[in-house]
Protein backbone atom coordinates (compact mmCIF):
# COMPACT_ATOMS: atom_id res chain seq x y z
CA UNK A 1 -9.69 10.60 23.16
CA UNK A 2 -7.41 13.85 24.34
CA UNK A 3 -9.40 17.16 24.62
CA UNK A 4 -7.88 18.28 20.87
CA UNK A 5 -8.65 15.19 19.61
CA UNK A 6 -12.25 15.79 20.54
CA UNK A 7 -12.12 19.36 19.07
CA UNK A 8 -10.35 17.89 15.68
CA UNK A 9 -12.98 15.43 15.67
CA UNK A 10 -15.77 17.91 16.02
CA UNK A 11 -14.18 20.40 13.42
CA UNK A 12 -14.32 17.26 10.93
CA UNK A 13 -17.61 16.10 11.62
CA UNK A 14 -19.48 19.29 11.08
CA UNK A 15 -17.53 19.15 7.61
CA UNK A 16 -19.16 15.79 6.84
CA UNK A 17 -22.03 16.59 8.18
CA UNK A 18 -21.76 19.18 5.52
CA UNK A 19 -20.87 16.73 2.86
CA UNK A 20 -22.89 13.54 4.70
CA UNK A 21 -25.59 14.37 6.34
CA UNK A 22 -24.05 13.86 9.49
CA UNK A 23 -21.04 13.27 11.66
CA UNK A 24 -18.10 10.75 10.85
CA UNK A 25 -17.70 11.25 14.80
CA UNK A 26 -20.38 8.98 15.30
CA UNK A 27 -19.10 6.25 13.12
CA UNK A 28 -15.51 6.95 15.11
CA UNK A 29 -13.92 7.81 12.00
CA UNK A 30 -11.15 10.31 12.71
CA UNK A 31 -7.43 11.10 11.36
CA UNK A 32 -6.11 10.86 14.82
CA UNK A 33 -7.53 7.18 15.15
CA UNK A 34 -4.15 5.46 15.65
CA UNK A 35 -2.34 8.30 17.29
CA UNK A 36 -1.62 6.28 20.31
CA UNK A 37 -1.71 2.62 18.81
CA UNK A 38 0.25 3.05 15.45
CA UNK A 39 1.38 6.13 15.16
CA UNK A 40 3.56 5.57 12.41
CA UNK A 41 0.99 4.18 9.69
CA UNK A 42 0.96 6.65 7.59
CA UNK A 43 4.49 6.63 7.02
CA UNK A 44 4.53 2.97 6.68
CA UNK A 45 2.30 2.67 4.24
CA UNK A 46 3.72 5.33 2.07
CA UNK A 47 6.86 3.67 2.20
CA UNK A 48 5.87 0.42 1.15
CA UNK A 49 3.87 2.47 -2.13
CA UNK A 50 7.37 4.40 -2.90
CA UNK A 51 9.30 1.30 -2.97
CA UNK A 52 6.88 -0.12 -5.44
CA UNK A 53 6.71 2.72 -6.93
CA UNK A 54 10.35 2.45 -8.09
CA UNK A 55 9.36 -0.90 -10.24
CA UNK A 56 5.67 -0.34 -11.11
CA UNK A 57 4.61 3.36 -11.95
CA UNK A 58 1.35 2.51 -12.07
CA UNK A 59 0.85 0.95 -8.27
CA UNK A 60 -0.33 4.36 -7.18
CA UNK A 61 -3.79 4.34 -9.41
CA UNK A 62 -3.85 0.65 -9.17
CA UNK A 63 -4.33 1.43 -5.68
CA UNK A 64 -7.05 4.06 -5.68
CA UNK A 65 -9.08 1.98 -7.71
CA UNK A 66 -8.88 -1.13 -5.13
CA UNK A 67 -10.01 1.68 -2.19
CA UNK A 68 -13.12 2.63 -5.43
CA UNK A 69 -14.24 -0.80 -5.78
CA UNK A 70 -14.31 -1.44 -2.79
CA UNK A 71 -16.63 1.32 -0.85
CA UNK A 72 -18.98 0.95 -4.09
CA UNK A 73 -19.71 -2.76 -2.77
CA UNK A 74 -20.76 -3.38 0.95
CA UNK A 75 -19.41 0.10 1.75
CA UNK A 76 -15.24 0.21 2.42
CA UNK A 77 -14.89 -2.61 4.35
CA UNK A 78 -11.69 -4.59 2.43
CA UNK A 79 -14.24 -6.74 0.93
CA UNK A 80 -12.53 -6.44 -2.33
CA UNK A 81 -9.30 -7.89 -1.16
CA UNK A 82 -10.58 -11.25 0.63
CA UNK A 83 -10.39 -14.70 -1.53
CA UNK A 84 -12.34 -17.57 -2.50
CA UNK A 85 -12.94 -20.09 0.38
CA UNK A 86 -15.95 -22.35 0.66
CA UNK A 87 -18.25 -19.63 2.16
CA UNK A 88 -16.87 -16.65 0.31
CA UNK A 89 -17.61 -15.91 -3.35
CA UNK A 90 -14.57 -13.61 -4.03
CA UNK A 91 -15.29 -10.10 -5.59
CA UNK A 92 -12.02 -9.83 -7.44
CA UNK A 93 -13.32 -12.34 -10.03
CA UNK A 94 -16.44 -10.31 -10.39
CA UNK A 95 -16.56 -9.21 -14.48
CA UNK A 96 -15.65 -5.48 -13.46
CA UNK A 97 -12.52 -7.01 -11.24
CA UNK A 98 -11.45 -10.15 -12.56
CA UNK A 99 -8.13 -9.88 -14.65
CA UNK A 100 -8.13 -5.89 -14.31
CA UNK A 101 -8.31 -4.64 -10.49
CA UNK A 102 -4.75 -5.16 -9.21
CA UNK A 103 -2.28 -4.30 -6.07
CA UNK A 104 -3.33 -7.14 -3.94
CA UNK A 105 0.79 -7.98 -3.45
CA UNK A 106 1.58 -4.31 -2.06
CA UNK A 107 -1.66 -4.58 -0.26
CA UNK A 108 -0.46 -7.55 1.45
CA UNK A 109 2.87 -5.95 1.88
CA UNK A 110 1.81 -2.87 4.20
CA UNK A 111 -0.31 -5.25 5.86
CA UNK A 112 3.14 -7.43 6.85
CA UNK A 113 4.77 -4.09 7.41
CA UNK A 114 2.00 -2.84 10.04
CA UNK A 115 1.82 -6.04 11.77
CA UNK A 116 5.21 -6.15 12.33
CA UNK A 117 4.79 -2.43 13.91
CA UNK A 118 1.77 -2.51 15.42
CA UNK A 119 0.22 -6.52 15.31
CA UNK A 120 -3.54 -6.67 14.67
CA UNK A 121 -4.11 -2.89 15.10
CA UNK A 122 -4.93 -1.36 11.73
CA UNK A 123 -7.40 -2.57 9.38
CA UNK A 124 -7.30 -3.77 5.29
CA UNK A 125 -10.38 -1.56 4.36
CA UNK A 126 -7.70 1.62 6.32
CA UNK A 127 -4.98 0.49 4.17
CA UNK A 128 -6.94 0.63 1.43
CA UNK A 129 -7.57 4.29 2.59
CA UNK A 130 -4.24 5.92 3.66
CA UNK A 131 -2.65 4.19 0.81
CA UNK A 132 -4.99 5.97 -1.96
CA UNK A 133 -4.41 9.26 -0.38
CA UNK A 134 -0.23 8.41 -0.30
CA UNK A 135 -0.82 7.00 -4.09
CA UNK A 136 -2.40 10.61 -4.96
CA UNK A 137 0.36 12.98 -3.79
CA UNK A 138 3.09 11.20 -4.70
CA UNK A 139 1.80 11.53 -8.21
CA UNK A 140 1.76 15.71 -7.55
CA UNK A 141 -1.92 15.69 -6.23
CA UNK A 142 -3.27 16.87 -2.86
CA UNK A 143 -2.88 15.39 0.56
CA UNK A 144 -5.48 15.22 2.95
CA UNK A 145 -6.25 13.78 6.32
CA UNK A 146 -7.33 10.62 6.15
CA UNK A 147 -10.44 9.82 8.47
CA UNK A 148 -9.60 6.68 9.87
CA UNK A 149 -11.10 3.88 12.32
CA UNK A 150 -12.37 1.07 9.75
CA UNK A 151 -13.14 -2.78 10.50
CA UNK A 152 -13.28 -4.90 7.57
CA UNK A 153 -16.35 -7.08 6.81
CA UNK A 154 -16.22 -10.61 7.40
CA UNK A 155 -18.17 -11.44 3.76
CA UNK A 156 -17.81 -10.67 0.03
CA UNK A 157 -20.62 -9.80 -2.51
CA UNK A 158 -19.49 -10.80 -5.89
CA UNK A 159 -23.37 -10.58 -7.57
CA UNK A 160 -23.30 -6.97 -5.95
CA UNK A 161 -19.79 -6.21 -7.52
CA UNK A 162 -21.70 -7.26 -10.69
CA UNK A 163 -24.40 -4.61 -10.59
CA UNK A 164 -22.74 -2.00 -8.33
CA UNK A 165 -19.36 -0.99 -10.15
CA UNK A 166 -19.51 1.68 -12.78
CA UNK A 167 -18.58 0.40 -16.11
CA UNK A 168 -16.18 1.64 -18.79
CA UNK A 169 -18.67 1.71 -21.70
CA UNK A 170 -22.13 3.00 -19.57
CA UNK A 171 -23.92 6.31 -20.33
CA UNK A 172 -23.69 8.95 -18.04
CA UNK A 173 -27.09 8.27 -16.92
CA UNK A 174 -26.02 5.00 -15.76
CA UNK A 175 -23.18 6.24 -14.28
CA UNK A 176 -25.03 9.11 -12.32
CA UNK A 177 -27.35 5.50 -11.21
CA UNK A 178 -25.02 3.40 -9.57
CA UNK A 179 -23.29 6.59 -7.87
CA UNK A 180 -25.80 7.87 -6.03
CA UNK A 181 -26.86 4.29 -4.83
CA UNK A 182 -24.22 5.01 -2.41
CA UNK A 183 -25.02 8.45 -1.75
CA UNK A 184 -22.80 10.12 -4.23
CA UNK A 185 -23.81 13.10 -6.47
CA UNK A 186 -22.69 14.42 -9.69
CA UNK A 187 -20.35 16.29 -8.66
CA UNK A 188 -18.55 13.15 -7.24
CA UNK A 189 -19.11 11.32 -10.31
CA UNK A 190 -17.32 14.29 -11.90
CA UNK A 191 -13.99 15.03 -9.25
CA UNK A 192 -13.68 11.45 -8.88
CA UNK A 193 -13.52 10.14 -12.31
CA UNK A 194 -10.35 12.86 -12.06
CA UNK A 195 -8.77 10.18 -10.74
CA UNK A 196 -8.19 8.94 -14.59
CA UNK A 197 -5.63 11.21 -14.57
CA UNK A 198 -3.18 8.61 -14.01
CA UNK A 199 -3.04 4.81 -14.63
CA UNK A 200 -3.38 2.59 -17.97
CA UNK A 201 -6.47 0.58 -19.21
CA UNK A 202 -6.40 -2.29 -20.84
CA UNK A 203 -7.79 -2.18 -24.99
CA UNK A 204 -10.75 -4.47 -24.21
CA UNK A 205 -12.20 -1.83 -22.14
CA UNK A 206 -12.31 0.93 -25.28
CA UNK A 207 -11.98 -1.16 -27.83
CA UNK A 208 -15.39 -0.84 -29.25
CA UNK A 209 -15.06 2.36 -29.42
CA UNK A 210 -12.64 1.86 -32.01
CA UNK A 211 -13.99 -0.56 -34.49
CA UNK A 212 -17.54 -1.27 -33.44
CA UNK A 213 -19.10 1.13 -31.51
CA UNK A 214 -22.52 0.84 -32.63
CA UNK A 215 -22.54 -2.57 -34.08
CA UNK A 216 -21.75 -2.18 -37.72
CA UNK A 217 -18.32 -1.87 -37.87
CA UNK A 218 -17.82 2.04 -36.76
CA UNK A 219 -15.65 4.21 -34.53
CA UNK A 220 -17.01 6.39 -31.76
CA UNK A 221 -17.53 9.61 -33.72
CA UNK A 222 -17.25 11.79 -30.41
CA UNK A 223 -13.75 10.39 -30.23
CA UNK A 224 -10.86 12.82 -31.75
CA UNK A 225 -9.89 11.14 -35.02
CA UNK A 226 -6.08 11.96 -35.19
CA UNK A 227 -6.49 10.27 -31.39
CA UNK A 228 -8.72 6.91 -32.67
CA UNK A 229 -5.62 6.34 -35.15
CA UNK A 230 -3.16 6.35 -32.42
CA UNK A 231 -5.37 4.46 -30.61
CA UNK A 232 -5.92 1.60 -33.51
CA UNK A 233 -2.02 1.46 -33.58
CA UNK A 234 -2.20 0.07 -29.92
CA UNK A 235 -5.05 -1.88 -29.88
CA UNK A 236 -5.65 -4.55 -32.92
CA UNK A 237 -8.87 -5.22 -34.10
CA UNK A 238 -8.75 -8.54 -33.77
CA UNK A 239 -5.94 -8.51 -30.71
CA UNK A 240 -6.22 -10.37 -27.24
CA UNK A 241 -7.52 -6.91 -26.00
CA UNK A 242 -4.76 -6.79 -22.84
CA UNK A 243 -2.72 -4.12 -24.37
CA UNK A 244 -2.40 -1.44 -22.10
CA UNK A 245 -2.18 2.82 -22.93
CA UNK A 246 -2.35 5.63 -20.93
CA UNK A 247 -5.95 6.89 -19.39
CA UNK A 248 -4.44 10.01 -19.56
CA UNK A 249 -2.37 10.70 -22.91
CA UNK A 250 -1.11 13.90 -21.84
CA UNK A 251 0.63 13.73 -18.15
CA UNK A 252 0.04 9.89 -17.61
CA UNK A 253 1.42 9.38 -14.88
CA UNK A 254 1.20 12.79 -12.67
CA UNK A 255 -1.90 13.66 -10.81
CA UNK A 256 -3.25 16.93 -12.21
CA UNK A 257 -6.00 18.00 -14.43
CA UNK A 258 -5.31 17.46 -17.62
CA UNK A 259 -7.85 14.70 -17.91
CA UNK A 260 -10.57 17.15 -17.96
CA UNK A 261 -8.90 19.11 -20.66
CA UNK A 262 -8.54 15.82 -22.94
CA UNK A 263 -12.24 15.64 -22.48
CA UNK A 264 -12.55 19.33 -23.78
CA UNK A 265 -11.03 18.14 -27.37
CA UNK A 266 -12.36 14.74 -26.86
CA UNK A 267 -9.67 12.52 -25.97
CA UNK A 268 -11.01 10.71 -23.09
CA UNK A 269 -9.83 7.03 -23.16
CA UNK A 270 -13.18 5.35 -21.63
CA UNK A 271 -16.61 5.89 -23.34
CA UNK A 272 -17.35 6.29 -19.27
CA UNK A 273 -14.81 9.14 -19.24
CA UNK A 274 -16.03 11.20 -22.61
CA UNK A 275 -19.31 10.66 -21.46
CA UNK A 276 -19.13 13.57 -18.76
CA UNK A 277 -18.43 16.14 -21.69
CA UNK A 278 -20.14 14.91 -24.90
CA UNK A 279 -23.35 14.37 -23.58
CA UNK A 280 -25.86 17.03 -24.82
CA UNK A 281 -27.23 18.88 -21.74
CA UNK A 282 -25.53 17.47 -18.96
CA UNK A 283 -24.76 19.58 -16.37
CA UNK A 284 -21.31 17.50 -16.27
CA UNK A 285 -19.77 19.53 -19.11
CA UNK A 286 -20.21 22.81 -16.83
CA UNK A 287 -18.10 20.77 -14.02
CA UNK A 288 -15.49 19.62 -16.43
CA UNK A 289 -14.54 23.17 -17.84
CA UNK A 290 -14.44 24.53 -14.36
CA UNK A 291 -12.29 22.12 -13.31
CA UNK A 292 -9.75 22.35 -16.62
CA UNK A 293 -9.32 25.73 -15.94
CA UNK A 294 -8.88 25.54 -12.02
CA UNK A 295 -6.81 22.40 -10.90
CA UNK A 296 -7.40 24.07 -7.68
CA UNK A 297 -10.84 23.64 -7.54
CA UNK A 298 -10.75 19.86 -9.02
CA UNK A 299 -8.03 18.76 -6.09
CA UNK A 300 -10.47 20.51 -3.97
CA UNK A 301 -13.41 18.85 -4.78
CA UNK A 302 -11.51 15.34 -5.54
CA UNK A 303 -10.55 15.68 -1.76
CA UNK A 304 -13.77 16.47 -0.75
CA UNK A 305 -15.89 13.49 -2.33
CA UNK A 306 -12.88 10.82 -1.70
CA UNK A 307 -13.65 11.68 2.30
CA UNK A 308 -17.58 11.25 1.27
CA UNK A 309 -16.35 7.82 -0.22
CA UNK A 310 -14.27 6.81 2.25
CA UNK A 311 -17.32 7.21 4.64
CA UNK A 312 -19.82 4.55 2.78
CA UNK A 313 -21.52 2.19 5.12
CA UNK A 314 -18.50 1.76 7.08
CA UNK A 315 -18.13 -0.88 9.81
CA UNK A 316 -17.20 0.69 12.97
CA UNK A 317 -16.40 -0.02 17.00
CA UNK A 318 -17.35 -3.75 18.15
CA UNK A 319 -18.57 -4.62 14.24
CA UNK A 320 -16.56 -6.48 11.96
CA UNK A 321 -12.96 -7.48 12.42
CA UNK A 322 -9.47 -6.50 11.81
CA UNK A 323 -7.89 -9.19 9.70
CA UNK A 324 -4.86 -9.95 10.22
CA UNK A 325 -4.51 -10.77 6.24
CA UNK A 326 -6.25 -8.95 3.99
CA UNK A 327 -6.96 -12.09 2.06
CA UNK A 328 -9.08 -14.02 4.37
CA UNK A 329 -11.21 -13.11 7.69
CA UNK A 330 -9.99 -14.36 10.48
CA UNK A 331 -11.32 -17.76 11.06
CA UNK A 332 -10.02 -19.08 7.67
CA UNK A 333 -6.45 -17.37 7.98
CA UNK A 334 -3.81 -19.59 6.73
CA UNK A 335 -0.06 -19.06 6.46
CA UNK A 336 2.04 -20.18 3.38
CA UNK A 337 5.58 -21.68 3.80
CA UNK A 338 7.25 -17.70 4.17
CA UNK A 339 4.63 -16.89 6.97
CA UNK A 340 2.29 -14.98 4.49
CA UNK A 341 -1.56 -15.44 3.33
CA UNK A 342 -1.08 -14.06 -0.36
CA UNK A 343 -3.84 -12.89 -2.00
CA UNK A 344 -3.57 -15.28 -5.25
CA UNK A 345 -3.55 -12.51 -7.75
């Protein structure tokens, strides 16, 4: 490493040791991690998200939430992205994952990209990475500098998937739980359900909220009501529960904050989402108004706890692997009659 990568490297690990604990330095994350063996990746995989961009406007938080649910399960090590085999019970068919967590094809697209750049050099759990940051500001949000220097596991953990991932009808309590099994506080829970401010969900995942919410047959009363009708007119009662609406109803497809201002008058899509603002006492609500009223301060703090993410029990150095599809480790990499292992979903 140069002399001003060193000092870059030490400027960025006293800020995680700030957010962390301690230094990324040690774990050899650093933005300047491919300078000298890919130093086009960042571009690369932008380009490949812009392209799909042009046919699917919601690749870019399709994206972000791979990189999520991921780190929440065996830390960010692309476990999220490998298949079944006879060895590996696949976490994308996990009940938070299967049928809803998608991107795997422009997943396996920068990976085809970056080996044809830079063979076997950059890792799946990376992509994952750089391509959530590229996803965010080309939606209007912040950049950032992407610490780099990930291996991807070798394993899957579809039973941790289970109990790990935050789920779209949980209390905050629960929420609050499962994020600070991995080290994340409530502030985190806070800037980085902000990234809701972009995507669709699908009407299975509110749905009770609509017509039974408690059982017998009610609505969600901290939902707005002229917002549960337009709601009802997208999701049936009695529908297949794949229709798909806006998390955000206001800019849904711009990275901003206008999510936390739905909150405020209680439009959040998610029971997980509304959560943050209707719950009596919780010092969420303060977090949400500051952030409404300062999008500053929300890309700010979204930054900061999506480097504290991107930092969980990452495999580093001589551990791990870097596949050379995302879809399978190494030893069980096949090809399919274009050249490609495609990730089946």
């Amino acid at each position: 490493m140069s002399s001003s990568s060193s000092s870059y490297c030490t400027v960025i690990g006293l800020f995680l040791a700030f957010l962390l604990g301690g230094s990324s330095c040690n774990g050899q994350l650093t933005p300047t991690f491919y300078n000298e063996t890919c130093s086009n990746v960042t571009s690369i995989v932008r380009g490949v998200i812009e392209q799909a961009l042009l046919t699917d406007t919601r690749i870019g938080a399709s994206l972000i939430r791979l990189h999520f649910h991921d780190c929440f399960v065996n830390g960010c090590d692309g476990s999220i992205l490998l298949n079944n085999t006879d060895t590996i019970e696949s976490e994308k068919e996990a009940a938070p994952n299967n049928n809803s967590v998608r991107g795997f094809g422009v997943v396996d697209d920068i990976k085809t990209a970056l080996e044809s750049a830079c063979p076997g050099i950059v890792s799946c759990a990376d992509i994952l990475a750089i391509a959530s940051e590229a996803s965010v500001s080309l939606a209007g949000g912040p950049s950032w500098d992407v610490l780099l220097g990930r291996r991807d596991g070798t394993t899957a953990n579809r039973s941790g998937a289970n109990l790990a991932l935050p789920g779209p009808s949980e209390t905050i309590a629960a929420i609050k739980l499962k994020f600070s099994n991995v080290g994340l506080n409530t502030t985190d829970v806070v800037a980085l359900s902000g990234a809701h401010t972009f995507g669709r969900a699908r009407c299975l995942t509110f749905g009770n909220r609509l017509y039974n919410f408690t059982g017998v047959g009610d609505s969600d009363p901290t939902l707005n009501s002229t917002y549960l009708e337009t709601l009802k007119g997208i999701c049936a009662e009695n529908g297949t529960g794949t229709d798909l609406t806006n998390l955000d109803l206001t800019t849904p497809d711009a990275f901003d904050n206008k999510y936390y201002s739905n909150l405020q008058v209680n439009e959040g899509l998610l029971q997980s989402d509304q959560e943050l603002f209707s719950t009596t006492g919780e010092d969420t609500i303060d977090i949400v108004n500051n952030y409404s009223a300062n999008q500053t301060a929300f890309f700010a703090s979204f930054v900061a706890s999506m480097i504290k993410m991107g930092n969980i029990s990452v495999l580093t150095g001589t551990q791990g692997e870097i596949r050379l599809n995302c879809a399978a480790v190494n030893a069980n990499a096949t090809s399919g009659s274009d050249g490609l292992l495609h990730s089946s979903i």
